[in-house]
Protein backbone atom coordinates (compact mmCIF):
# COMPACT_ATOMS: atom_id res chain seq x y z
CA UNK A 1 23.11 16.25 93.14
CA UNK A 2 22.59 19.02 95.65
CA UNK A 3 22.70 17.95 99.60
CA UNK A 4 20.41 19.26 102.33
CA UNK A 5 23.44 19.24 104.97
CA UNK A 6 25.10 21.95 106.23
CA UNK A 7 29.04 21.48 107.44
CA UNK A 8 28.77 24.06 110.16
CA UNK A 9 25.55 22.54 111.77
CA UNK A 10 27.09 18.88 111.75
CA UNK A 11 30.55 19.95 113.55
CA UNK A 12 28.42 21.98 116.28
CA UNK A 13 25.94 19.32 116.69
CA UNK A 14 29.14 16.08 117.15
CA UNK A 15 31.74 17.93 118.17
CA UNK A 16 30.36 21.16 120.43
CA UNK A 17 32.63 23.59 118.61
CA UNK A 18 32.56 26.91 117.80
CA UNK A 19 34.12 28.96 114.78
CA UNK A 20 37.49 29.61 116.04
CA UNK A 21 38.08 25.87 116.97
CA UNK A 22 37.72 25.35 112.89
CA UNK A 23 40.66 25.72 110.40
CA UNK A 24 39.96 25.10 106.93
CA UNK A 25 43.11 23.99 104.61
CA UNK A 26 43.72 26.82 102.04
CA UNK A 27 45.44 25.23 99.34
CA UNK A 28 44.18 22.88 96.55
CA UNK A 29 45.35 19.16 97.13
CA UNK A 30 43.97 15.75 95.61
CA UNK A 31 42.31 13.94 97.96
CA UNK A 32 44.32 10.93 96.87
CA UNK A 33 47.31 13.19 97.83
CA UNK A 34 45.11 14.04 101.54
CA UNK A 35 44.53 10.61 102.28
CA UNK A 36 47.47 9.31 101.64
CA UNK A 37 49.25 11.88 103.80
CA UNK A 38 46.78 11.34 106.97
CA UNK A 39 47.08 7.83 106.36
CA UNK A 40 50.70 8.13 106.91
CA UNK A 41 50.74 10.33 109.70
CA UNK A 42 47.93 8.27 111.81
CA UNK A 43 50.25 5.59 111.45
CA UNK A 44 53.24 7.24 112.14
CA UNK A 45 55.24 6.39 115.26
CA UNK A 46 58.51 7.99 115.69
CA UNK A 47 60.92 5.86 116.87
CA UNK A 48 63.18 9.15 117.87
CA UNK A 49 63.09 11.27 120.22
CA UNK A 50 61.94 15.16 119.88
CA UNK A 51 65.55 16.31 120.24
CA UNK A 52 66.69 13.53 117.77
CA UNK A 53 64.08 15.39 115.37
CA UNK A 54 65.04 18.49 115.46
CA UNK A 55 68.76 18.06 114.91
CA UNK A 56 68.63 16.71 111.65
CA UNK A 57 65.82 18.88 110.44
CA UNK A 58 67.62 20.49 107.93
CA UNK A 59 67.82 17.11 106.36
CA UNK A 60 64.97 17.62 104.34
CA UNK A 61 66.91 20.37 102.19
CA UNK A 62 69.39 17.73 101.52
CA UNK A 63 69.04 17.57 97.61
CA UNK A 64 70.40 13.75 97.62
CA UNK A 65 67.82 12.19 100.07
CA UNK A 66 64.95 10.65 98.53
CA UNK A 67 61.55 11.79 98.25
CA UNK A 68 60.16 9.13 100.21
CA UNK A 69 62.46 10.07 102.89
CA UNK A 70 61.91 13.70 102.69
CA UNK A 71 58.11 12.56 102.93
CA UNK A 72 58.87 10.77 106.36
CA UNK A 73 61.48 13.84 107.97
CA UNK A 74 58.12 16.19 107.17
CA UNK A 75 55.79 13.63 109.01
CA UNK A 76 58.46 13.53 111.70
CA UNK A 77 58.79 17.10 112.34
CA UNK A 78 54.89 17.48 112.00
CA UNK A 79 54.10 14.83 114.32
CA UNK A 80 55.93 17.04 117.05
CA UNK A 81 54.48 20.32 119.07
CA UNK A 82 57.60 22.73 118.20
CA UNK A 83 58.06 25.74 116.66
CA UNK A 84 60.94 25.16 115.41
CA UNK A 85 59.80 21.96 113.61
CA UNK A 86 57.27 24.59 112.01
CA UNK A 87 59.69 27.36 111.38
CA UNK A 88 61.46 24.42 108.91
CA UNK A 89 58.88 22.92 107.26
CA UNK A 90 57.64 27.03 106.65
CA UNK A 91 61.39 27.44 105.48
CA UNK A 92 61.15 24.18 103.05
CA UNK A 93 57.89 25.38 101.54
CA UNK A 94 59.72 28.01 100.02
CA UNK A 95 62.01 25.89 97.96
CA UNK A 96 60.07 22.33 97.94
CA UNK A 97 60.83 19.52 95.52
CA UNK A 98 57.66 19.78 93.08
CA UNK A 99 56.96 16.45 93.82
CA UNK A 100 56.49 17.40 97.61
CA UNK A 101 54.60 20.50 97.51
CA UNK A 102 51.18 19.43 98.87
CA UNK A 103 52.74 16.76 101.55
CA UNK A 104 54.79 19.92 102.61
CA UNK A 105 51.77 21.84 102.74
CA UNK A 106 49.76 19.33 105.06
CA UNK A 107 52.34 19.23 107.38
CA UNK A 108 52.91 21.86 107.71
CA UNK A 109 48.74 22.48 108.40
CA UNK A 110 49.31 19.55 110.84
CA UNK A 111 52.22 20.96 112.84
CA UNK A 112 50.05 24.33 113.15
CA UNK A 113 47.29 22.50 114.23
CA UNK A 114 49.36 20.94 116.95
CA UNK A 115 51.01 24.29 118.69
CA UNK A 116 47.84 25.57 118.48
CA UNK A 117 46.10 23.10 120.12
CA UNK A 118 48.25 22.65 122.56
CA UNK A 119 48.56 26.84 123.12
CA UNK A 120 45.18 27.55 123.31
CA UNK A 121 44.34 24.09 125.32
CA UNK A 122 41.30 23.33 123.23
CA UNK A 123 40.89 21.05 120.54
CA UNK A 124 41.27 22.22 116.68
CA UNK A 125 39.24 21.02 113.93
CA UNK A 126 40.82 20.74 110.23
CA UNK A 127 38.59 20.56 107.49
CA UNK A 128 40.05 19.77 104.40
CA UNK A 129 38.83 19.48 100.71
CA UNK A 130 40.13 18.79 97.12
CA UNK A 131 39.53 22.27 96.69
CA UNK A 132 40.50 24.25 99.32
CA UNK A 133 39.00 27.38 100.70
CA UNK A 134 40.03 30.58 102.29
CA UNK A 135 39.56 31.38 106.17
CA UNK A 136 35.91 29.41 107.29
CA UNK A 137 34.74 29.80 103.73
CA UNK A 138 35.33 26.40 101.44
CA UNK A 139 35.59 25.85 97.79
CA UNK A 140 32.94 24.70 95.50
CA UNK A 141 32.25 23.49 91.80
CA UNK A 142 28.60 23.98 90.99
CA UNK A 143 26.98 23.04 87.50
CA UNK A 144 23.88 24.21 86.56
CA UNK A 145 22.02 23.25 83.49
CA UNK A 146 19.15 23.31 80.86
CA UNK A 147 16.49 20.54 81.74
CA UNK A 148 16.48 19.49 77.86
CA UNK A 149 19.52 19.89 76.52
CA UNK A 150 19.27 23.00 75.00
CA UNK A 151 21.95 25.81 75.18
CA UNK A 152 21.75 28.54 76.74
CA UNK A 153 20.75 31.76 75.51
CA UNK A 154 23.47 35.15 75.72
CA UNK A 155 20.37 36.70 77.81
CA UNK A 156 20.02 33.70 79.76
CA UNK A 157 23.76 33.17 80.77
CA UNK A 158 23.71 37.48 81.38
CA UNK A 159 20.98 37.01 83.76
CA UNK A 160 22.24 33.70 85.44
CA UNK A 161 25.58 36.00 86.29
CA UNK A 162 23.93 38.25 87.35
CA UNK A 163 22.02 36.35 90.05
CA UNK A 164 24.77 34.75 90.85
CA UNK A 165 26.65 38.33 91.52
CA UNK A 166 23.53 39.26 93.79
CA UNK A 167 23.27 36.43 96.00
CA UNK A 168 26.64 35.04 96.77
CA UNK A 169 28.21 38.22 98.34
CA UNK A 170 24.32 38.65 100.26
CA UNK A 171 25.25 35.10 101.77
CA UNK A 172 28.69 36.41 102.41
CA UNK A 173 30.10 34.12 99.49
CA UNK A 174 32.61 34.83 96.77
CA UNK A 175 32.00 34.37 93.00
CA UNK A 176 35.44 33.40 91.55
CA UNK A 177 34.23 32.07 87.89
CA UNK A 178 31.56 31.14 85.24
CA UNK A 179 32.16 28.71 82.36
CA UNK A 180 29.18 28.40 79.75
CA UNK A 181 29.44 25.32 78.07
CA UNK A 182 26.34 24.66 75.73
CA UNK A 183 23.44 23.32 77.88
CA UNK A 184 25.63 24.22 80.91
CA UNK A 185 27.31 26.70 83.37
CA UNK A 186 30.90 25.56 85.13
CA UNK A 187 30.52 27.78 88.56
CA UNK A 188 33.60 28.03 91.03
CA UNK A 189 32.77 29.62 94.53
CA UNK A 190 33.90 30.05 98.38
CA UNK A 191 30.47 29.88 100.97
CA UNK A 192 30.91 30.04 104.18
CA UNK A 193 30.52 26.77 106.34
CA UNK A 194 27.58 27.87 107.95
CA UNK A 195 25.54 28.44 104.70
CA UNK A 196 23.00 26.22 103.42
CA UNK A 197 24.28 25.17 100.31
CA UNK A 198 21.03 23.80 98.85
CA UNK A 199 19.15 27.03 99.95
CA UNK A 200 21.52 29.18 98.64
CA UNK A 201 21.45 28.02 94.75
CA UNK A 202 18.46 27.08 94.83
CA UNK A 203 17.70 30.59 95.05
CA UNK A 204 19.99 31.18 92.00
CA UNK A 205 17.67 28.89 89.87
CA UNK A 206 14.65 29.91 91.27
CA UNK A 207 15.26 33.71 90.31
CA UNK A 208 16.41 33.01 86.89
CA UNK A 209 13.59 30.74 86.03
CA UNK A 210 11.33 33.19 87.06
CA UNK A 211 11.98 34.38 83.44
CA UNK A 212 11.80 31.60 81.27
CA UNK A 213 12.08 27.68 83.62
CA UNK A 214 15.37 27.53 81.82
CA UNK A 215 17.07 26.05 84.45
CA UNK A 216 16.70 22.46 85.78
CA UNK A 217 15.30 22.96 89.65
CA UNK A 218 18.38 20.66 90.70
CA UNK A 219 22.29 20.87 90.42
CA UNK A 220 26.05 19.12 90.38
CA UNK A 221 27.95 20.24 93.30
CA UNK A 222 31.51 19.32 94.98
CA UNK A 223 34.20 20.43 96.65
CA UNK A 224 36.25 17.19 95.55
CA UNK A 225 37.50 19.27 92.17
CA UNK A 226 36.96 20.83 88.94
CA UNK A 227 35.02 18.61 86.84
CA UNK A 228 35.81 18.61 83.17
CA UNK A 229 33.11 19.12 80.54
CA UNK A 230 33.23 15.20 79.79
CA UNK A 231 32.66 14.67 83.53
CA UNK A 232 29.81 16.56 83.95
CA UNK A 233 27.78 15.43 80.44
CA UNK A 234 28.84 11.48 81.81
CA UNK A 235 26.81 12.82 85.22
CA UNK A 236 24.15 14.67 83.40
CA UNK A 237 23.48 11.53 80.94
CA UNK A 238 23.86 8.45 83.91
CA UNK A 239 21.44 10.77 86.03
CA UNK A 240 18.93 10.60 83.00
CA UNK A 241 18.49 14.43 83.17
CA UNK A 242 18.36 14.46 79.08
C-alpha cells in the first residue's frame, strides 16, 4: 500500500545532495535485468588496461562474438572515464542485439555517470527503477479501487479522470494513462522526486469521494512495473480489502 516516504527528502537527508547531483534512468528495464547488470559491474575488475579497452572496442559490433562476451566488452568500456568508450557504446545502441538492449542501455547510463562525475568533480547519484522516468520525475503504477467490490460507475471513472487531470500537472506531474477494470482503475504517471506521493493521491481519493466514498481511502503503488489485472485482484484479495 501507499508509503509516507519521500525519495527526494531521503537522498538530501544521507547523502547532502542537491537536484543536479541526481540522474534518473529513462528507460524501462526489469529489475532482474538492473541487478544483474550492477551486480556485474561492482564486481568487475578489468584485467586490461584503458588503452587495451579502447582498441578493441569495436568488438562489440562483431556479429560472431557471444552475447555474454558482448555483455563483458560493454562493462569494460563502461567501467572506464572516456569519451570515446561512450561515443561506442552510444554508436552500439543504435544497432544492439535485442537480447542486449537494456545492458547496453545501463552502460551506457554508467559510463555517463562516470565523465560526469569526474568533469564536474562532484559525486552523481543514479536512481533507477523498473519503470523508468523522464528528467527528476520517476514512473509510477497506481491502483485505486472500490472498498466493496463494486464497479465503478461511467460518472465515477469521468470524475476520477478528471481529478486526476487537475492535480497531477498542479504537483508538476504527468498523467500518461487510465485503465478501468471493474472495481478498479490501472493509473500510469511521472511525479517528481520531491513530491509526496501519499499526499498527492490521497488528494485524488479524497476529492472524488467527496461525491459518493466510492473510493477506498488507501492504494497499490510501484515503480517496480505494470501490474496485470490478476496481480492486482491477488493484492486486493491477500490484503483482505474485499
Amino acid at each position: 500500500m501507499s508509503s509516507n516516504e519521500n525519495i527526494y527528502d531521503k537522498l538530501l537527508e544521507y547523502f547532502g545532495l542537491e537536484e543536479e547531483n541526481i540522474s534518473i534512468l529513462e528507460e524501462t528495464i526489469s529489475t532482474d535485468t538492473q541487478i544483474e547488470y550492477f551486480e556485474f559491474s561492482r564486481n568487475f575488475k578489468a584485467g586490461r588496461s584503458e588503452d587495451e579497452i579502447l582498441r578493441d572496442k569495436d568488438h562489440i559490433f562483431d556479429s560472431e562474438l557471444s552475447v555474454d562476451h558482448k555483455k563483458t566488452a560493454l562493462v569494460e568500456l563502461a567501467s572506464i572515464n572516456n569519451i570515446t568508450a561512450f561515443r561506442t557504446i552510444e554508436k552500439y545502441l543504435n544497432q544492439p542485439n535485442n537480447k542486449l538492449y537494456d545492458w547496453a542501455c545501463l552502460a551506457l547510463q554508467e559510463s555517463k555517470m562516470h565523465l560526469e562525475s569526474s568533469l564536474l568533480d562532484e559525486s552523481k547519484v543514479l536512481i533507477t527503477t523498473g519503470l523508468g522516468g523522464r528528467g527528476l520525475k520517476l514512473r509510477y503504477f497506481i491502483v485505486m479501487f472500490t472498498p466493496d467490490g463494486s464497479a465503478l460507475t461511467t460518472i465515477q471513472q469521468k470524475i476520477l479522470c478528471k481529478e486526476l487531470n487537475y492535480f497531477l500537472p498542479k504537483h508538476g506531474s504527468e498523467l500518461e494513462n487510465v485503465i478501468f477494470d471493474d472495481c478498479f482503475a490501472s493509473i500510469l504517471a511521472m511525479v517528481p522526486i520531491r513530491i509526496n506521493l501519499q499526499n498527492l493521491f490521497h488528494q485524488v481519493i479524497s476529492e472524488c469521494n467527496q461525491l459518493g466514498n466510492y473510493l477506498y481511502p488507501d492504494f497499490i503503488i510501484t515503480n517496480l512495473k505494470i501490474l496485470t489485472t490478476e496481480e492486482v485482484r491477488e493484492l486486493l484479495q491477500n490484503n483482505n480489502i474485499f
